[in-house]
C-alpha atoms as a PDB file:
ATOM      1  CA  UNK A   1      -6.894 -15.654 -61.142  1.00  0.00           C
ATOM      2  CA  UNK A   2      -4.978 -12.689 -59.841  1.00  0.00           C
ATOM      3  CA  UNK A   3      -7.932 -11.192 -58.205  1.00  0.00           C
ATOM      4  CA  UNK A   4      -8.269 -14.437 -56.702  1.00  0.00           C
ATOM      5  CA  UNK A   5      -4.800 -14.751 -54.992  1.00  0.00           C
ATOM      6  CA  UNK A   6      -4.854 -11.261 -54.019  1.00  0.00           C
ATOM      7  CA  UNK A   7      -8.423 -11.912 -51.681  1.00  0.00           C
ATOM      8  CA  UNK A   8      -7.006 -14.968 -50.678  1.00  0.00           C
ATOM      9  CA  UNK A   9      -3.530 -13.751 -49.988  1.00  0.00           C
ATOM     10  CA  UNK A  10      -5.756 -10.460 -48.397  1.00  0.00           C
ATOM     11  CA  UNK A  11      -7.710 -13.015 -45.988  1.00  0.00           C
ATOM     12  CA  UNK A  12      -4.688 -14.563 -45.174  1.00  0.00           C
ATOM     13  CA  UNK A  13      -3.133 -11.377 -43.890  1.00  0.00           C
ATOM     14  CA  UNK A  14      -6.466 -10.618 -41.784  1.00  0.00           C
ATOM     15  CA  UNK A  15      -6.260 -14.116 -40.306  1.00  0.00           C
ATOM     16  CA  UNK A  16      -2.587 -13.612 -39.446  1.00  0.00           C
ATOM     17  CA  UNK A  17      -3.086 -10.205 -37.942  1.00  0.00           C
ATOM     18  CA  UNK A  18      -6.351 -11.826 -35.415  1.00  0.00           C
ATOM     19  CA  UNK A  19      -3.960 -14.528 -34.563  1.00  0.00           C
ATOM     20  CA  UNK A  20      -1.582 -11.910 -33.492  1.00  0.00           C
ATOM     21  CA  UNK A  21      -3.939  -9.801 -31.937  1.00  0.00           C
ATOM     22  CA  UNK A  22      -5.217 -13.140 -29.773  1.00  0.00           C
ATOM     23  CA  UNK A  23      -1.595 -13.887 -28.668  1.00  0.00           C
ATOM     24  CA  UNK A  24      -0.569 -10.432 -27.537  1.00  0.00           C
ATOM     25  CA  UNK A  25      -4.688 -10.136 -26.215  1.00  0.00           C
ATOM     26  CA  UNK A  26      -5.677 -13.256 -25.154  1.00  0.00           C
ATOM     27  CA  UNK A  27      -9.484 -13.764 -24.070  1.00  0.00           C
ATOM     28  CA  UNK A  28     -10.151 -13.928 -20.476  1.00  0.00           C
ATOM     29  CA  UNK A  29     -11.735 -17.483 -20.662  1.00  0.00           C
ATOM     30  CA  UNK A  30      -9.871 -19.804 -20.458  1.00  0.00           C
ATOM     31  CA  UNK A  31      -6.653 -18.641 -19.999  1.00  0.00           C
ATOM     32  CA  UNK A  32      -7.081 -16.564 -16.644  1.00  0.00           C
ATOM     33  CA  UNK A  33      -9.212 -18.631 -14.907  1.00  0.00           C
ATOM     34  CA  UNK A  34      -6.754 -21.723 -15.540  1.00  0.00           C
ATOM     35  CA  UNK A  35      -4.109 -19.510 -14.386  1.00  0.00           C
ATOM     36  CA  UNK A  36      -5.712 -18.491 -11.300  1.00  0.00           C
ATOM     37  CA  UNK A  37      -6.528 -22.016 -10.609  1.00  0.00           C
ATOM     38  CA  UNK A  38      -2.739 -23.277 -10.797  1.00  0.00           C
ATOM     39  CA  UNK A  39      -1.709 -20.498  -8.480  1.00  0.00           C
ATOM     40  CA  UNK A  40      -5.104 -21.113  -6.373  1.00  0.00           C
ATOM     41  CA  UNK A  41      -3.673 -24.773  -6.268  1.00  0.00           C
ATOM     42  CA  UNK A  42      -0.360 -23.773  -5.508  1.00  0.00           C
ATOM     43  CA  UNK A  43      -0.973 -21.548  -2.716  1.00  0.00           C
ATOM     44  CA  UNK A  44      -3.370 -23.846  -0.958  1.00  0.00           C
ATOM     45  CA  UNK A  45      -0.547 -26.529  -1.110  1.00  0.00           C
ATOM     46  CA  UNK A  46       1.937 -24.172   0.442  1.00  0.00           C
ATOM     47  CA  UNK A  47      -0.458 -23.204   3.138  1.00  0.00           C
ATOM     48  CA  UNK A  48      -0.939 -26.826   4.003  1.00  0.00           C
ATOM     49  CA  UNK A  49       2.320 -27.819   3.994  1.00  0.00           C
ATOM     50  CA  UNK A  50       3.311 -24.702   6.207  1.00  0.00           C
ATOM     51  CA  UNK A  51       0.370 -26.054   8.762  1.00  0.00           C
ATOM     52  CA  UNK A  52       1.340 -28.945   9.182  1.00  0.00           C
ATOM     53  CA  UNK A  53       5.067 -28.372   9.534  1.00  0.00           C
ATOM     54  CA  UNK A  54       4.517 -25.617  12.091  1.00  0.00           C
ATOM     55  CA  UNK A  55       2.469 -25.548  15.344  1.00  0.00           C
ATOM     56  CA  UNK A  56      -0.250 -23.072  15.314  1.00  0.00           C
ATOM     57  CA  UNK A  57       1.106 -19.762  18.003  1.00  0.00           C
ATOM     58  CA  UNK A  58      -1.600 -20.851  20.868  1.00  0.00           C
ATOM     59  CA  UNK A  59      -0.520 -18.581  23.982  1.00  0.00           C
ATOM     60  CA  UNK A  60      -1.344 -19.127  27.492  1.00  0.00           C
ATOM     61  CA  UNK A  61      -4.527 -19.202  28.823  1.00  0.00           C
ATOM     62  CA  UNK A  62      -5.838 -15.420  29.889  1.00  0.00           C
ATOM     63  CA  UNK A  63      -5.892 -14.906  33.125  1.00  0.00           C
ATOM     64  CA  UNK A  64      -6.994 -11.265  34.912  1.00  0.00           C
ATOM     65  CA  UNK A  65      -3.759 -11.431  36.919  1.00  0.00           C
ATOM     66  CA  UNK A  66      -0.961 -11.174  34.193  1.00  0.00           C
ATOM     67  CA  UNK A  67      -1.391  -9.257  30.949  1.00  0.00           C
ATOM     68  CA  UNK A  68       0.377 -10.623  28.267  1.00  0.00           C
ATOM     69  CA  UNK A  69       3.282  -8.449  26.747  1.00  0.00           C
ATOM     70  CA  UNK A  70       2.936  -7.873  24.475  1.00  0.00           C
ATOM     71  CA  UNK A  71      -0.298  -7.831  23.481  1.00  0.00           C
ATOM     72  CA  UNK A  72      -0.719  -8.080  20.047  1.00  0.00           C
ATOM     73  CA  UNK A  73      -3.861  -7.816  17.493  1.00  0.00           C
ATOM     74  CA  UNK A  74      -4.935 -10.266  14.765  1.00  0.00           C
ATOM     75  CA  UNK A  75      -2.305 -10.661  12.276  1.00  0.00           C
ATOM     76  CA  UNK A  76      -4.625  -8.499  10.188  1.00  0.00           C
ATOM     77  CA  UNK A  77      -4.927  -5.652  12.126  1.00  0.00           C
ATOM     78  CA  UNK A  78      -1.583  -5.443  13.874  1.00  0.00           C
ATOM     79  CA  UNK A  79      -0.298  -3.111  10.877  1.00  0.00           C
ATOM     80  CA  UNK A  80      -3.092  -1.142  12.256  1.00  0.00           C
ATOM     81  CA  UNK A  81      -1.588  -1.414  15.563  1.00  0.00           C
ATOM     82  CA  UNK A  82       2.049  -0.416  14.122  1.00  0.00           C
ATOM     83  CA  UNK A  83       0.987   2.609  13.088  1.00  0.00           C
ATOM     84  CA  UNK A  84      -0.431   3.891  16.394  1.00  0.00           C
ATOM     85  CA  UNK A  85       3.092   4.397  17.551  1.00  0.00           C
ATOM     86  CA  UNK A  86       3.585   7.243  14.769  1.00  0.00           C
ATOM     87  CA  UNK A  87      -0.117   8.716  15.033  1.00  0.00           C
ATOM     88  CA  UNK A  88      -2.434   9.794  17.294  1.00  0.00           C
ATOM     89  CA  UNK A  89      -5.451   6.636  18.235  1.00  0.00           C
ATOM     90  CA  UNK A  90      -8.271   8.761  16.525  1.00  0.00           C
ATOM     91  CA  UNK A  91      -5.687   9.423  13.252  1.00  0.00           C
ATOM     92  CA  UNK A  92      -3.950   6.163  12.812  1.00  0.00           C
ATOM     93  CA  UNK A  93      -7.439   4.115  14.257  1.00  0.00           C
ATOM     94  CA  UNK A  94     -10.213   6.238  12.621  1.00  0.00           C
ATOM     95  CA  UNK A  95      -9.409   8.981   9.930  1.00  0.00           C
ATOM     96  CA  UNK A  96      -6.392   6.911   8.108  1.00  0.00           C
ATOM     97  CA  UNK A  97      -8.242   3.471   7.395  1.00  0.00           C
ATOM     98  CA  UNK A  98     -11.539   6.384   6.840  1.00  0.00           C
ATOM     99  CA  UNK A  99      -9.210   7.935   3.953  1.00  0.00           C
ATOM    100  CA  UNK A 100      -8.234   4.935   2.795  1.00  0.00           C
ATOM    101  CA  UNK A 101     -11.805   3.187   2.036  1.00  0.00           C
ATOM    102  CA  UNK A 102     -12.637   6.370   1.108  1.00  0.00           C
ATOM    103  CA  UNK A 103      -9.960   6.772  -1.475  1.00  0.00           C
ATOM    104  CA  UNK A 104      -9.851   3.126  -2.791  1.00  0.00           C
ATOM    105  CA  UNK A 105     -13.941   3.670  -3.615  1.00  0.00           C
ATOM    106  CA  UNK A 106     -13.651   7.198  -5.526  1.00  0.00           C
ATOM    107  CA  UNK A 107     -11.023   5.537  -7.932  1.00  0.00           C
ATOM    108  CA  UNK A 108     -13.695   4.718 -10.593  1.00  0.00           C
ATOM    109  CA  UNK A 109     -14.804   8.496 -10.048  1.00  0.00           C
ATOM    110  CA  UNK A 110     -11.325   9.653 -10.378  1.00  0.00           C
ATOM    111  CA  UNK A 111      -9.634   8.120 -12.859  1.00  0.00           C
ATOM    112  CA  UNK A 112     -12.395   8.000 -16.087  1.00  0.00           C
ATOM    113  CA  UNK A 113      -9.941   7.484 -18.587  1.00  0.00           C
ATOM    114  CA  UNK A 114     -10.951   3.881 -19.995  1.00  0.00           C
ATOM    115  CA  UNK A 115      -7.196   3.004 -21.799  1.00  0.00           C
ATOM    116  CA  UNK A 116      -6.733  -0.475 -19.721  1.00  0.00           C
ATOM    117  CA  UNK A 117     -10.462  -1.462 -18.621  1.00  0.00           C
ATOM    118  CA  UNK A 118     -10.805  -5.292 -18.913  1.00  0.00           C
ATOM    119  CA  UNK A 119      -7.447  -5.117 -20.065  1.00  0.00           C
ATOM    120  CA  UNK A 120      -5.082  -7.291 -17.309  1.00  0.00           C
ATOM    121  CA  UNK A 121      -1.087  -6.428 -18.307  1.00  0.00           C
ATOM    122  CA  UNK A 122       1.098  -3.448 -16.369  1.00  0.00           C
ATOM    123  CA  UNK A 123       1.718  -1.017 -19.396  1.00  0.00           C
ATOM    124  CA  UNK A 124      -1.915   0.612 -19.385  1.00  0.00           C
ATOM    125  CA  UNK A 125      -1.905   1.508 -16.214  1.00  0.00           C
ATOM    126  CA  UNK A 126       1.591   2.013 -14.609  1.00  0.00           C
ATOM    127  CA  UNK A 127       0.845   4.815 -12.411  1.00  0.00           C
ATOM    128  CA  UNK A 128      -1.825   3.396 -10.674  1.00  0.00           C
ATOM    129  CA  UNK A 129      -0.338  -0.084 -10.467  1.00  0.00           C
ATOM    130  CA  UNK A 130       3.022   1.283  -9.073  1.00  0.00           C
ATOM    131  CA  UNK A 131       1.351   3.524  -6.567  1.00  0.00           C
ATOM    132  CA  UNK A 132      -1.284   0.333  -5.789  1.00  0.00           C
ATOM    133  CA  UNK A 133       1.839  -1.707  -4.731  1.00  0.00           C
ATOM    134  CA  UNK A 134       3.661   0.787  -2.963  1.00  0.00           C
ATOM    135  CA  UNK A 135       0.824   1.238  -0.286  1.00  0.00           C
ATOM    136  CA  UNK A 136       0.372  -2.405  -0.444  1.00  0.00           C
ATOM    137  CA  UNK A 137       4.112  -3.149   0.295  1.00  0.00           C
ATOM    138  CA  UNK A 138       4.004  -0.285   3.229  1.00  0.00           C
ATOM    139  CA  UNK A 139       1.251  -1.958   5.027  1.00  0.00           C
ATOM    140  CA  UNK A 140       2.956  -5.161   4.456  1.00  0.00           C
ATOM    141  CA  UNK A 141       5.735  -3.934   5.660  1.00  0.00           C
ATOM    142  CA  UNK A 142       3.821  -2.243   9.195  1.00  0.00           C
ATOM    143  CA  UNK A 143       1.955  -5.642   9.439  1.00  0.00           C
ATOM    144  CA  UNK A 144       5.814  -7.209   9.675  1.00  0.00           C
ATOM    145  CA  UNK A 145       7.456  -5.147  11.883  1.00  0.00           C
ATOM    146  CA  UNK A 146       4.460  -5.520  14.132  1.00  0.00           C
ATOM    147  CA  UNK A 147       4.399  -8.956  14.360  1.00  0.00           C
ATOM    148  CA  UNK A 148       8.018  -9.986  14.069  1.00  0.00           C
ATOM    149  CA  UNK A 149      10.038  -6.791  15.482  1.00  0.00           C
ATOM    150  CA  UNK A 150       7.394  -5.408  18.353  1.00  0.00           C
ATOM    151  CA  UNK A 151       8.783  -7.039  21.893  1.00  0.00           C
ATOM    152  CA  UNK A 152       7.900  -6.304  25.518  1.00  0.00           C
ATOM    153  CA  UNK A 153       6.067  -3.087  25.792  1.00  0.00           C
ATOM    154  CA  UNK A 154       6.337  -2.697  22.124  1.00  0.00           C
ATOM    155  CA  UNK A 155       9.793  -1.978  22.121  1.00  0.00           C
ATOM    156  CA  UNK A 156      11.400  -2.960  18.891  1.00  0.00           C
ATOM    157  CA  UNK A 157      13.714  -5.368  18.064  1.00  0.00           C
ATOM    158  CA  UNK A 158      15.805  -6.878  15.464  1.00  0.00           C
ATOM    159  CA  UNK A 159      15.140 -10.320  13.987  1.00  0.00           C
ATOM    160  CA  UNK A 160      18.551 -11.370  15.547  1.00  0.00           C
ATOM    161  CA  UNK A 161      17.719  -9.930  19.029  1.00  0.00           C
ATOM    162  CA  UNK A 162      16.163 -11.209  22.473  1.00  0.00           C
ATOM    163  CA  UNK A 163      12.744  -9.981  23.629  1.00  0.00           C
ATOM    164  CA  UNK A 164      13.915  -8.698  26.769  1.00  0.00           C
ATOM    165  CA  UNK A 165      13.387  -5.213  28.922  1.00  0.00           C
ATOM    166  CA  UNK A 166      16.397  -4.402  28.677  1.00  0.00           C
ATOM    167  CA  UNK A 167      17.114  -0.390  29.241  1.00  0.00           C
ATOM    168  CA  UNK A 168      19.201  -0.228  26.102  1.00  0.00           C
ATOM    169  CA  UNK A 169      15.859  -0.886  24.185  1.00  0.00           C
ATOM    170  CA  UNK A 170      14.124   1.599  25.841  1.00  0.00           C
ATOM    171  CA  UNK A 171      12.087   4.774  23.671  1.00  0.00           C
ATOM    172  CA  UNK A 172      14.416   7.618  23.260  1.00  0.00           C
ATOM    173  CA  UNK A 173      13.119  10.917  24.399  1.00  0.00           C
ATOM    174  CA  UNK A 174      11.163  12.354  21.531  1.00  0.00           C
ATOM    175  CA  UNK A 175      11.031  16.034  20.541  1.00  0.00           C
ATOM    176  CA  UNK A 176       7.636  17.540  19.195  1.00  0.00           C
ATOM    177  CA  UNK A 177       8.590  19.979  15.625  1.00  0.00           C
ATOM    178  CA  UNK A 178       7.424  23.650  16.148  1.00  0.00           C
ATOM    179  CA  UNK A 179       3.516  24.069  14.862  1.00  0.00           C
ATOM    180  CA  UNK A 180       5.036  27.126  12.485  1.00  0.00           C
ATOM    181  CA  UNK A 181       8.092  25.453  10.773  1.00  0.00           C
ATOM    182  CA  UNK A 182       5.834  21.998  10.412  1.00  0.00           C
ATOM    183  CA  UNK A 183       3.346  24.286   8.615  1.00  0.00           C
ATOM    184  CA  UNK A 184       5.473  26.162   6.598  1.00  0.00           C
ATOM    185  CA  UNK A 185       7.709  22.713   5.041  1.00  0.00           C
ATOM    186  CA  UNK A 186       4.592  20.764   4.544  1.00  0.00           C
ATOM    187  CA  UNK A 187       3.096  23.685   2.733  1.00  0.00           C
ATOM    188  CA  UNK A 188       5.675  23.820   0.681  1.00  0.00           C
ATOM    189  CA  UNK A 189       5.788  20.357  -0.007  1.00  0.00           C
ATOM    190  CA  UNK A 190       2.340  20.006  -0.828  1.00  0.00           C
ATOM    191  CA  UNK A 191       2.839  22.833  -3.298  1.00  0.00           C
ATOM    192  CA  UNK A 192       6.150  21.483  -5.202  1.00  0.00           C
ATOM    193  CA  UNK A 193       3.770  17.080  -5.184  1.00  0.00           C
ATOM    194  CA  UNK A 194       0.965  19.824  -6.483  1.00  0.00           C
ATOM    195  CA  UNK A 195       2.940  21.517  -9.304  1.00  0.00           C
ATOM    196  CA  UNK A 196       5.420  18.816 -10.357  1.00  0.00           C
ATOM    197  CA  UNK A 197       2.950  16.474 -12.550  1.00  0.00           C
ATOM    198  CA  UNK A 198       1.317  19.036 -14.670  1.00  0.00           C
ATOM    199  CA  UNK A 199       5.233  20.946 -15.109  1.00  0.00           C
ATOM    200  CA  UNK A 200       6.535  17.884 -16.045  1.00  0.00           C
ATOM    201  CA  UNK A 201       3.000  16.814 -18.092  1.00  0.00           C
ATOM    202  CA  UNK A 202       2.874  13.422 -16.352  1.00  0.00           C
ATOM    203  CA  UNK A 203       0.305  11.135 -18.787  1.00  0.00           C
ATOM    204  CA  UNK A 204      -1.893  10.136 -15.666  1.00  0.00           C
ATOM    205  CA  UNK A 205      -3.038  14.138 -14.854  1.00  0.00           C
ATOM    206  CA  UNK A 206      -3.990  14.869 -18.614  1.00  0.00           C
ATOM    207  CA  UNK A 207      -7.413  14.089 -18.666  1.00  0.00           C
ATOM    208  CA  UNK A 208      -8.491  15.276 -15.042  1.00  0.00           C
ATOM    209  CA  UNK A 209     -10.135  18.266 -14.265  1.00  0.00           C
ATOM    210  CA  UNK A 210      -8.789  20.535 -11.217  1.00  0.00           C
ATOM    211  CA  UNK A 211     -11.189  19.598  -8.273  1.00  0.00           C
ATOM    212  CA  UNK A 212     -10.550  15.533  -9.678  1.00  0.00           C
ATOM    213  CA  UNK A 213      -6.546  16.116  -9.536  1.00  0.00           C
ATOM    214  CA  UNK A 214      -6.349  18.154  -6.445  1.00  0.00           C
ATOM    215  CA  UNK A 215      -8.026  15.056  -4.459  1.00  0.00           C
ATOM    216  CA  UNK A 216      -6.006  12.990  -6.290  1.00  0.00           C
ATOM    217  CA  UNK A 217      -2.686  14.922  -5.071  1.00  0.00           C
ATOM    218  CA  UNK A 218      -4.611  14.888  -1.357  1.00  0.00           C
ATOM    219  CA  UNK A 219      -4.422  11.164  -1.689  1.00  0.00           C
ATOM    220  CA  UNK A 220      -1.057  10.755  -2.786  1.00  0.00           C
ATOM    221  CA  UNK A 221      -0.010  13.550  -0.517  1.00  0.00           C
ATOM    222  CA  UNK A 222      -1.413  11.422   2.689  1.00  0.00           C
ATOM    223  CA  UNK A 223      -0.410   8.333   1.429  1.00  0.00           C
ATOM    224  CA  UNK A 224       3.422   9.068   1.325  1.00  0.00           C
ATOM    225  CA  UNK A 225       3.824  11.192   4.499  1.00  0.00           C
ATOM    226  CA  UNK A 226       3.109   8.441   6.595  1.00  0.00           C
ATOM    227  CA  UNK A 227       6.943   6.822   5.454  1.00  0.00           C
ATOM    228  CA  UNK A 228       8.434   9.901   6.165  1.00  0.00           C
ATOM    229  CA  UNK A 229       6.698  10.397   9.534  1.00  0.00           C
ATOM    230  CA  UNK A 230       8.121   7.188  10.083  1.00  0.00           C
ATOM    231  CA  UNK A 231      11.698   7.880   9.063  1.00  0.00           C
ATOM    232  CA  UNK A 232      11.629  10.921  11.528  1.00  0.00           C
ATOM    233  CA  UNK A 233      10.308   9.199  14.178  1.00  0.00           C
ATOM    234  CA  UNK A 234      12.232   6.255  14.259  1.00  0.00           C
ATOM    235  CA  UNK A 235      15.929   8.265  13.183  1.00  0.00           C
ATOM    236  CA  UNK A 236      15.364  11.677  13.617  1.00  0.00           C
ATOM    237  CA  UNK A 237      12.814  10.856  16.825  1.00  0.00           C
ATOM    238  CA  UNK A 238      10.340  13.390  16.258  1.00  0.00           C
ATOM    239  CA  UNK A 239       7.187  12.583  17.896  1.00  0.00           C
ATOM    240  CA  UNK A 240       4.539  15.062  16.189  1.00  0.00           C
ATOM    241  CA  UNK A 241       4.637  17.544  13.574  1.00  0.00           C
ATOM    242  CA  UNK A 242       1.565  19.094  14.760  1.00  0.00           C
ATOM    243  CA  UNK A 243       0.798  20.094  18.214  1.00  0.00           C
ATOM    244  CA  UNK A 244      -2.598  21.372  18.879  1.00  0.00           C
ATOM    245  CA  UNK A 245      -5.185  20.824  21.862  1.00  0.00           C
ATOM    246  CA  UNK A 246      -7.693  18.701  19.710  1.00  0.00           C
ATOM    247  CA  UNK A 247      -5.386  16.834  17.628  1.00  0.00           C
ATOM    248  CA  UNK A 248      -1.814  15.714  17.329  1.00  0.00           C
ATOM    249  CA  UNK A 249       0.381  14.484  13.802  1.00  0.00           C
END
């Protein structure tokens, strides 16, 4: 009789702990997809009720005789557009979105460690998730400012403020950083976003070789200069950190 309550009270405890395991873990079907339906649901009522409550932006028709000012890109590509007024064309229009496909495709490559595959919550993979939504949020962010805050002769302007051409809005005169002192600080940079993870034994670098976490730093490296080349172009105006006959940064 004992051995009997002691299976049963045994299989009990197994049951209990699967139970738990399913809360904290629960399958993907059906419990995503029904979730992804609501907010699929949810969105698409938004987006109708935002169409029919506001008039789609339909501009003049073009005519050869008077360019439109601005002129602005697809919603979708005017972050794109943004960012050539920090860059040169061939760096913010070719090599950027280049190192970006680039980048997003050698993930699987870089990051082997399988801790959070199939697995859809924030804790097993914080790193990547915070650094995910920090790019996401800064071209957000460029495809805002373009298309809300980029007037006449893409001069920008406050939410508050008149599109006009008014002199006040003009550029102020922008100041190119010496070639040696630009090479020298980002060195140094580079060195300090290089050295910091492994001194501080960040959980992300642990498992990657050298070549895998140098690209990795590349990556983050390019990634978070373009914010600061924005800060010192729109506060500090600096126009280029680099100046060279082929190629300008």
């Amino acid at each position: 009789m004992a051995e009997e309550k002691a299976a049963l009270s045994k299989a009990q405890a197994a049951q209990a702990a699967r139970d738990k395991k399913k809360t904290d873990n629960p399958h993907v079907w059906p419990e995503l997809p029904f979730k992804e339906l609501m907010c699929a649901v949810f969105i698409m009522a938004l987006l109708i009720v935002w169409a029919l409550w506001m008039d789609a932006p339909l501009g003049e028709i073009a005519t050869p005789s008077r360019t439109e000012n601005p002129a602005k890109a697809p919603w979708y590509f005017i972050g794109l557009q943004e960012i050539l007024v920090y860059f040169d064309p061939w760096y913010s229009g070719v090599i950027m979105p280049s190192i970006i496909m680039v980048g997003l495709m050698a993930i699987p490559y870089l990051d082997t460690n399988p801790k959070g595959v199939g697995e859809y919550n924030f804790s097993a993979r914080k790193f990547a998730m915070i650094n995910f939504l920090v790019g996401y949020a800064m071209w957000m962010g460029a495809i805002v400012v373009g298309q809300f805050m980029r007037g006449p002769s893409w001069l920008f302007f406050w939410p508050w403020e008149v599109w006009d051409d008014s002199g006040h809005h003009a550029e102020t005169l922008l100041v190119n950083i010496n070639n040696s002192t630009s090479y020298i600080v980002m060195g140094i940079c580079f060195a300090v976003v290089f050295i910091l993870p492994k001194l501080i034994r960040m959980k992300w670098c642990k498992d990657l070789d050298w070549i895998r976490y140098t690209i990795v730093i590349s990556l983050f490296y390019l990634m978070y200069m373009v914010p600061v080349k924005v800060v010192l172009r729109q506060i500090f105006h600096v126009r280029y950190l680099i100046t060279t006959p082929w190629f300008n940064i």
